[in-house]
C-alpha atoms as a PDB file:
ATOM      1  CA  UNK A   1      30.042-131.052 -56.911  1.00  0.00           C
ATOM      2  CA  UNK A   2      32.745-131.045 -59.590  1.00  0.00           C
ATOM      3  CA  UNK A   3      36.400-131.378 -58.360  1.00  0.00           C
ATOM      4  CA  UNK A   4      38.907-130.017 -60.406  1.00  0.00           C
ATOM      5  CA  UNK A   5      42.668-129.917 -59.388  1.00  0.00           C
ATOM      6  CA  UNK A   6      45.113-130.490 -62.160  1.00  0.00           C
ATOM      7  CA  UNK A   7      42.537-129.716 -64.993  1.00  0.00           C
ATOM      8  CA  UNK A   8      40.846-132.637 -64.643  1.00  0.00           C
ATOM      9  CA  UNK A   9      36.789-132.650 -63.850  1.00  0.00           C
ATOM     10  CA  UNK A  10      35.500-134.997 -61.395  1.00  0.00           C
ATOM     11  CA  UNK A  11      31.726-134.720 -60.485  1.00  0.00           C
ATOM     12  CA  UNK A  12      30.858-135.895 -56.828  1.00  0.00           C
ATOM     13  CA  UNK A  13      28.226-135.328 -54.415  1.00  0.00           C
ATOM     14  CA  UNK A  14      29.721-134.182 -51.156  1.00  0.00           C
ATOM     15  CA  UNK A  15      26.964-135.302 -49.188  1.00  0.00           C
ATOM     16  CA  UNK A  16      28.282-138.950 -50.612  1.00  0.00           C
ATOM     17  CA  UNK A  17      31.320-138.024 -49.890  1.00  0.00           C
ATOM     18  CA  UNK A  18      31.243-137.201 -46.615  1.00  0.00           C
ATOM     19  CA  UNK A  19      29.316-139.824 -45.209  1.00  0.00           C
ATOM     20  CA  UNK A  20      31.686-142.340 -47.164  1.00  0.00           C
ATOM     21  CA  UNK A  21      34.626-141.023 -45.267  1.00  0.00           C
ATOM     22  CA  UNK A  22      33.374-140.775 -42.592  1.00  0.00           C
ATOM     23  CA  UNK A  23      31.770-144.572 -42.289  1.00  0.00           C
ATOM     24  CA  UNK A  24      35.059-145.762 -43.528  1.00  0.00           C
ATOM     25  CA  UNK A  25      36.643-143.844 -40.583  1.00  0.00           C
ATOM     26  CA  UNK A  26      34.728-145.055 -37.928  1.00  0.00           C
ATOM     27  CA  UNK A  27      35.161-148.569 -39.328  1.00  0.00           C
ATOM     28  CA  UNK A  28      38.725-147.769 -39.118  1.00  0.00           C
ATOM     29  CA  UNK A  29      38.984-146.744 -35.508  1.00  0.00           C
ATOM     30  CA  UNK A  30      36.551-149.232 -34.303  1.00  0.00           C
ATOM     31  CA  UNK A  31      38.718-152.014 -35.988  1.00  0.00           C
ATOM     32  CA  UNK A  32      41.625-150.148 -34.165  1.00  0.00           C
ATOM     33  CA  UNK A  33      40.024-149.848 -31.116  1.00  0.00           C
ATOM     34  CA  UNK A  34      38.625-153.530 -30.458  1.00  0.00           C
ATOM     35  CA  UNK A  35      41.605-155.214 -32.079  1.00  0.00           C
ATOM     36  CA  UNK A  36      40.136-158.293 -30.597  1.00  0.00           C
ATOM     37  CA  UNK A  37      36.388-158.186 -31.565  1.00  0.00           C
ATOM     38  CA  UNK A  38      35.480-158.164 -34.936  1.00  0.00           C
ATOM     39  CA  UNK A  39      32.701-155.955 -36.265  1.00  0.00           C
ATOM     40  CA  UNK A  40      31.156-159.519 -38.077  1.00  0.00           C
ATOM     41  CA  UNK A  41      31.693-161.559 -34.893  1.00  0.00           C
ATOM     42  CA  UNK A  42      29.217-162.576 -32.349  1.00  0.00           C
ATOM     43  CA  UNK A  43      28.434-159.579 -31.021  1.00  0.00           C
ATOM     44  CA  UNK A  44      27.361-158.248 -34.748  1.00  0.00           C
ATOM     45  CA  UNK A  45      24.299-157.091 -33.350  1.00  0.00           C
ATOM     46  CA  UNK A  46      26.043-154.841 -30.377  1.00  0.00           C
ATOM     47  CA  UNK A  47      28.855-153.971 -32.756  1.00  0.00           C
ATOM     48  CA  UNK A  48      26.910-152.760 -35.275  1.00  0.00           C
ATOM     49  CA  UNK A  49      24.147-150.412 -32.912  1.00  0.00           C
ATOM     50  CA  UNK A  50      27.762-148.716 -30.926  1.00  0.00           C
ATOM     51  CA  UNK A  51      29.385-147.899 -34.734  1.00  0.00           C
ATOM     52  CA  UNK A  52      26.100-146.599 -36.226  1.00  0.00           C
ATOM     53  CA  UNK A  53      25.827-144.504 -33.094  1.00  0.00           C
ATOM     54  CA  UNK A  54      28.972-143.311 -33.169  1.00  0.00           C
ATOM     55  CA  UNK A  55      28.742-142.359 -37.294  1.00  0.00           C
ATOM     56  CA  UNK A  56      25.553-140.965 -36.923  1.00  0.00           C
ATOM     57  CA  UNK A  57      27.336-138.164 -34.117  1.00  0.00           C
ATOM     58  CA  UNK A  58      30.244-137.636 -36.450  1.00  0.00           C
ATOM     59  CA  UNK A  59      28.323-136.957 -39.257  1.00  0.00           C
ATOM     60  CA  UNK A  60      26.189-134.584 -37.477  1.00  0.00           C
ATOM     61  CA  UNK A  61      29.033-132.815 -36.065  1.00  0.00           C
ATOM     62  CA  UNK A  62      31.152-133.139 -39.196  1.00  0.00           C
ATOM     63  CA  UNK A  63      29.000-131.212 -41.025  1.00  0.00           C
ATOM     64  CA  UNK A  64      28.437-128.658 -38.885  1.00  0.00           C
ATOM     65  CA  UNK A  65      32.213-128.643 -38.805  1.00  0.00           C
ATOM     66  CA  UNK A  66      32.751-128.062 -42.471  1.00  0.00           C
ATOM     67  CA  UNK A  67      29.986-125.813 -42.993  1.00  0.00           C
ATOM     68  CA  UNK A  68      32.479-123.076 -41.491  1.00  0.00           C
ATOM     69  CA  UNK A  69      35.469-124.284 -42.679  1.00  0.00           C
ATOM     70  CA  UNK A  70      34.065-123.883 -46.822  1.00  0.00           C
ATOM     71  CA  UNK A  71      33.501-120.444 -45.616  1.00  0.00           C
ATOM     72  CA  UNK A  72      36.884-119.483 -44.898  1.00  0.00           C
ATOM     73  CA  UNK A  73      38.421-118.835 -48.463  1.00  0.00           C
ATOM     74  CA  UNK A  74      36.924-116.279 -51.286  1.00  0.00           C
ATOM     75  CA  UNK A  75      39.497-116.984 -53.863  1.00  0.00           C
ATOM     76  CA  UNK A  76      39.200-119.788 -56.253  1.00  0.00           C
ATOM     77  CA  UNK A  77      42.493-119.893 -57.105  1.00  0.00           C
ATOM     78  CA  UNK A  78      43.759-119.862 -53.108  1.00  0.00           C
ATOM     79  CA  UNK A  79      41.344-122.388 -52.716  1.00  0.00           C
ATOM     80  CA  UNK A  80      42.964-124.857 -55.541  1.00  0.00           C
ATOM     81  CA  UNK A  81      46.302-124.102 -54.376  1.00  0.00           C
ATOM     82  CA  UNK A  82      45.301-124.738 -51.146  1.00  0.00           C
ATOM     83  CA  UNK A  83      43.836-128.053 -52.151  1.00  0.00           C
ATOM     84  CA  UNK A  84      46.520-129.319 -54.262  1.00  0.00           C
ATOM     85  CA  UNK A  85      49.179-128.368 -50.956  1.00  0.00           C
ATOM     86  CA  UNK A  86      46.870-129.972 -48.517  1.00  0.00           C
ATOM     87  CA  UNK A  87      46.021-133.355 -51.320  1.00  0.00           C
ATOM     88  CA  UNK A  88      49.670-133.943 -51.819  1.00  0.00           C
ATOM     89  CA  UNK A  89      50.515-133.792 -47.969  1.00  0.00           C
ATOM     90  CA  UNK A  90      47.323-136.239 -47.285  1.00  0.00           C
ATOM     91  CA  UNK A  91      48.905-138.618 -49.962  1.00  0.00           C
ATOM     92  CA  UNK A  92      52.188-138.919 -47.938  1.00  0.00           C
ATOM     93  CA  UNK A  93      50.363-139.279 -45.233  1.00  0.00           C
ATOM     94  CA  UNK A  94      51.764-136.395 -43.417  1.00  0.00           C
ATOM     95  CA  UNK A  95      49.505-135.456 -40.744  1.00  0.00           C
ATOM     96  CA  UNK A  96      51.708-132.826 -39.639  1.00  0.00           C
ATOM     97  CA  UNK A  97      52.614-131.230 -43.475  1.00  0.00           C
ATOM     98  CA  UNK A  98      49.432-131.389 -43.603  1.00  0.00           C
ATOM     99  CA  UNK A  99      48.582-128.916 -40.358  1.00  0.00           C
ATOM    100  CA  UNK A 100      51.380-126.810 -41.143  1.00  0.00           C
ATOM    101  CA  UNK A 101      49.690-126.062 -44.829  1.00  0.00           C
ATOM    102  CA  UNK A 102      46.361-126.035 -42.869  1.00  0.00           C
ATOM    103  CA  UNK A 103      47.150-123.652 -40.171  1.00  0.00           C
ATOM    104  CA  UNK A 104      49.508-121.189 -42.210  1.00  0.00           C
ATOM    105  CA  UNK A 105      47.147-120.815 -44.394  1.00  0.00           C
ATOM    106  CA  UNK A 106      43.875-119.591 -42.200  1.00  0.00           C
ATOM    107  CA  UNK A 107      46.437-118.095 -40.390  1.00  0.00           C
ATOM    108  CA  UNK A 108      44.759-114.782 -40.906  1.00  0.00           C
ATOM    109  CA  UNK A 109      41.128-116.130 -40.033  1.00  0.00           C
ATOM    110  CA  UNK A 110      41.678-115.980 -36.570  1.00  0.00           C
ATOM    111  CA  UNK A 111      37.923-116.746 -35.920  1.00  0.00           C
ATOM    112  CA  UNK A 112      37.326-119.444 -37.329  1.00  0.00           C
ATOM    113  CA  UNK A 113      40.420-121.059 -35.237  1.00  0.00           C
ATOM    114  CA  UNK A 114      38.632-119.524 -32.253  1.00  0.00           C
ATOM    115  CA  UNK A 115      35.687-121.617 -32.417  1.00  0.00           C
ATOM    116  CA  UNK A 116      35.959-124.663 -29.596  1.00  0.00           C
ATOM    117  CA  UNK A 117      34.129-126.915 -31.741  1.00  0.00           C
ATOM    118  CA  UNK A 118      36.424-126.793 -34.570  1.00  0.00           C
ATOM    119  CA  UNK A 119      39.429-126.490 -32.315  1.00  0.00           C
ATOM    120  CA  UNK A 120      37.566-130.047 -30.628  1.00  0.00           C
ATOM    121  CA  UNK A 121      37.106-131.232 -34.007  1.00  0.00           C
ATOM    122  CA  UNK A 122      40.552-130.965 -35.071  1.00  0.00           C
ATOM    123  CA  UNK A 123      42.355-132.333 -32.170  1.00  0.00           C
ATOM    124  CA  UNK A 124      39.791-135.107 -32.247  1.00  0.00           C
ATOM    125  CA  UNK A 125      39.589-136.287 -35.818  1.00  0.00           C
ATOM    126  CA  UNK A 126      42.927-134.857 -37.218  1.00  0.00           C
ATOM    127  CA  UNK A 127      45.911-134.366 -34.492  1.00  0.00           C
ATOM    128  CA  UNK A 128      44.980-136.995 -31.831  1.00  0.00           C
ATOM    129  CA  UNK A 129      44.141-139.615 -34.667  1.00  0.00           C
ATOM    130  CA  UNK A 130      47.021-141.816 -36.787  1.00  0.00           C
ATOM    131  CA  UNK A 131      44.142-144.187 -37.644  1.00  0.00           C
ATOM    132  CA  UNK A 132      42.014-141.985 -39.851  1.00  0.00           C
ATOM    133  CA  UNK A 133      43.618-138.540 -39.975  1.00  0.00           C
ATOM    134  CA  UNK A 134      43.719-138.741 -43.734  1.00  0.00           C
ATOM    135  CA  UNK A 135      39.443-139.568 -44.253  1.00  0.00           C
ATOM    136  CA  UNK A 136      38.975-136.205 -42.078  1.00  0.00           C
ATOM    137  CA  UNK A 137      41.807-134.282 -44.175  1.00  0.00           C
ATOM    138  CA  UNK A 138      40.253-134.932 -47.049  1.00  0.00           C
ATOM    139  CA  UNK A 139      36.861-134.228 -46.112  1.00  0.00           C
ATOM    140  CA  UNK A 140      38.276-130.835 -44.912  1.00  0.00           C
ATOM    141  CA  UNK A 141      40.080-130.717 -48.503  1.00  0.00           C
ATOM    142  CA  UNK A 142      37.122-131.177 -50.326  1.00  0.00           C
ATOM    143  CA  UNK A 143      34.753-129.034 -48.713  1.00  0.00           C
ATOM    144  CA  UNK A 144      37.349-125.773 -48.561  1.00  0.00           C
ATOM    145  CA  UNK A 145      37.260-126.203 -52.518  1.00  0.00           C
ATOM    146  CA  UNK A 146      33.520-126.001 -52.265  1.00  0.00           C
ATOM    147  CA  UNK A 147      33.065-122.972 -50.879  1.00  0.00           C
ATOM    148  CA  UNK A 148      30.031-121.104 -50.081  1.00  0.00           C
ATOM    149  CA  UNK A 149      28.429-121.226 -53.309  1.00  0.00           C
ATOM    150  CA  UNK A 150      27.869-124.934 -52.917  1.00  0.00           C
ATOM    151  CA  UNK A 151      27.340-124.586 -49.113  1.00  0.00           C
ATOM    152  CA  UNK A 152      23.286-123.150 -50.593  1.00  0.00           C
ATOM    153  CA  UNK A 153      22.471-126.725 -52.461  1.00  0.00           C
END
């Protein structure tokens, strides 16, 4: 995948991607969630077998998730626009800039927002979550710029 925003070329596998932010994620929430047991502690073993668990469903459900969500937008240049709105709210850390530009923006693809697994998704990973909103914003970010073309490799 190459990223381009503000003319600069980045090339990235989203596959890599994805299952970076999301690992760093779960990390995140399980840290947040067991404030008292370390993931290296004792219990490594137990630890370790819940988080992998737990990646391994939000990676499969992740993807399905952004599979439809790289389909919304035809437009390259919506799509970079788009991008560089939702990157610069993400970078604030403005979970709810962030919506706003999300929402107002598919606005018109009323289907996609009809879906209860993205609707599950979002409330879930992105509105519910102060811990790790921005790993599943930018995962969202990166995968409207790659669009369907990319959706194929």
């Amino acid at each position: 995948m190459e990223l381009v925003l503000n003319e600069e070329k980045l090339n990235l596998e989203s596959s890599e991607l994805l299952y970076a932010l999301v690992i760093e994620a779960n990390i995140l929430n399980f840290k947040f969630k067991n404030k008292k047991e370390l993931l290296f502690s004792d219990k490594y073993l137990e630890n370790y077998k819940i988080l992998i668990d737990d990646i391994k469903k939000d990676i499969r459900f992740t993807s399905f998730i952004v599979s439809l969500i790289q389909q919304v937008f035809k437009d390259k240049e919506t799509k970079k626009r788009i991008a560089r709105e939702l990157v610069e709210a993400l970078k604030a850390k403005d979970k709810n800039m962030f919506l706003y530009i999300l929402f107002k923006n598919t606005n018109k693809e009323k289907e996609i927002w009809s879906n209860h697994n993205i609707n599950e998704w979002m409330f879930n990973r992105i509105i519910k979550n102060d811990i790790s909103f921005e790993m599943y914003g930018l995962i969202l970010t990166i995968y409207l710029l790659r669009g369907e073309k990319d959706a194929r490799e």
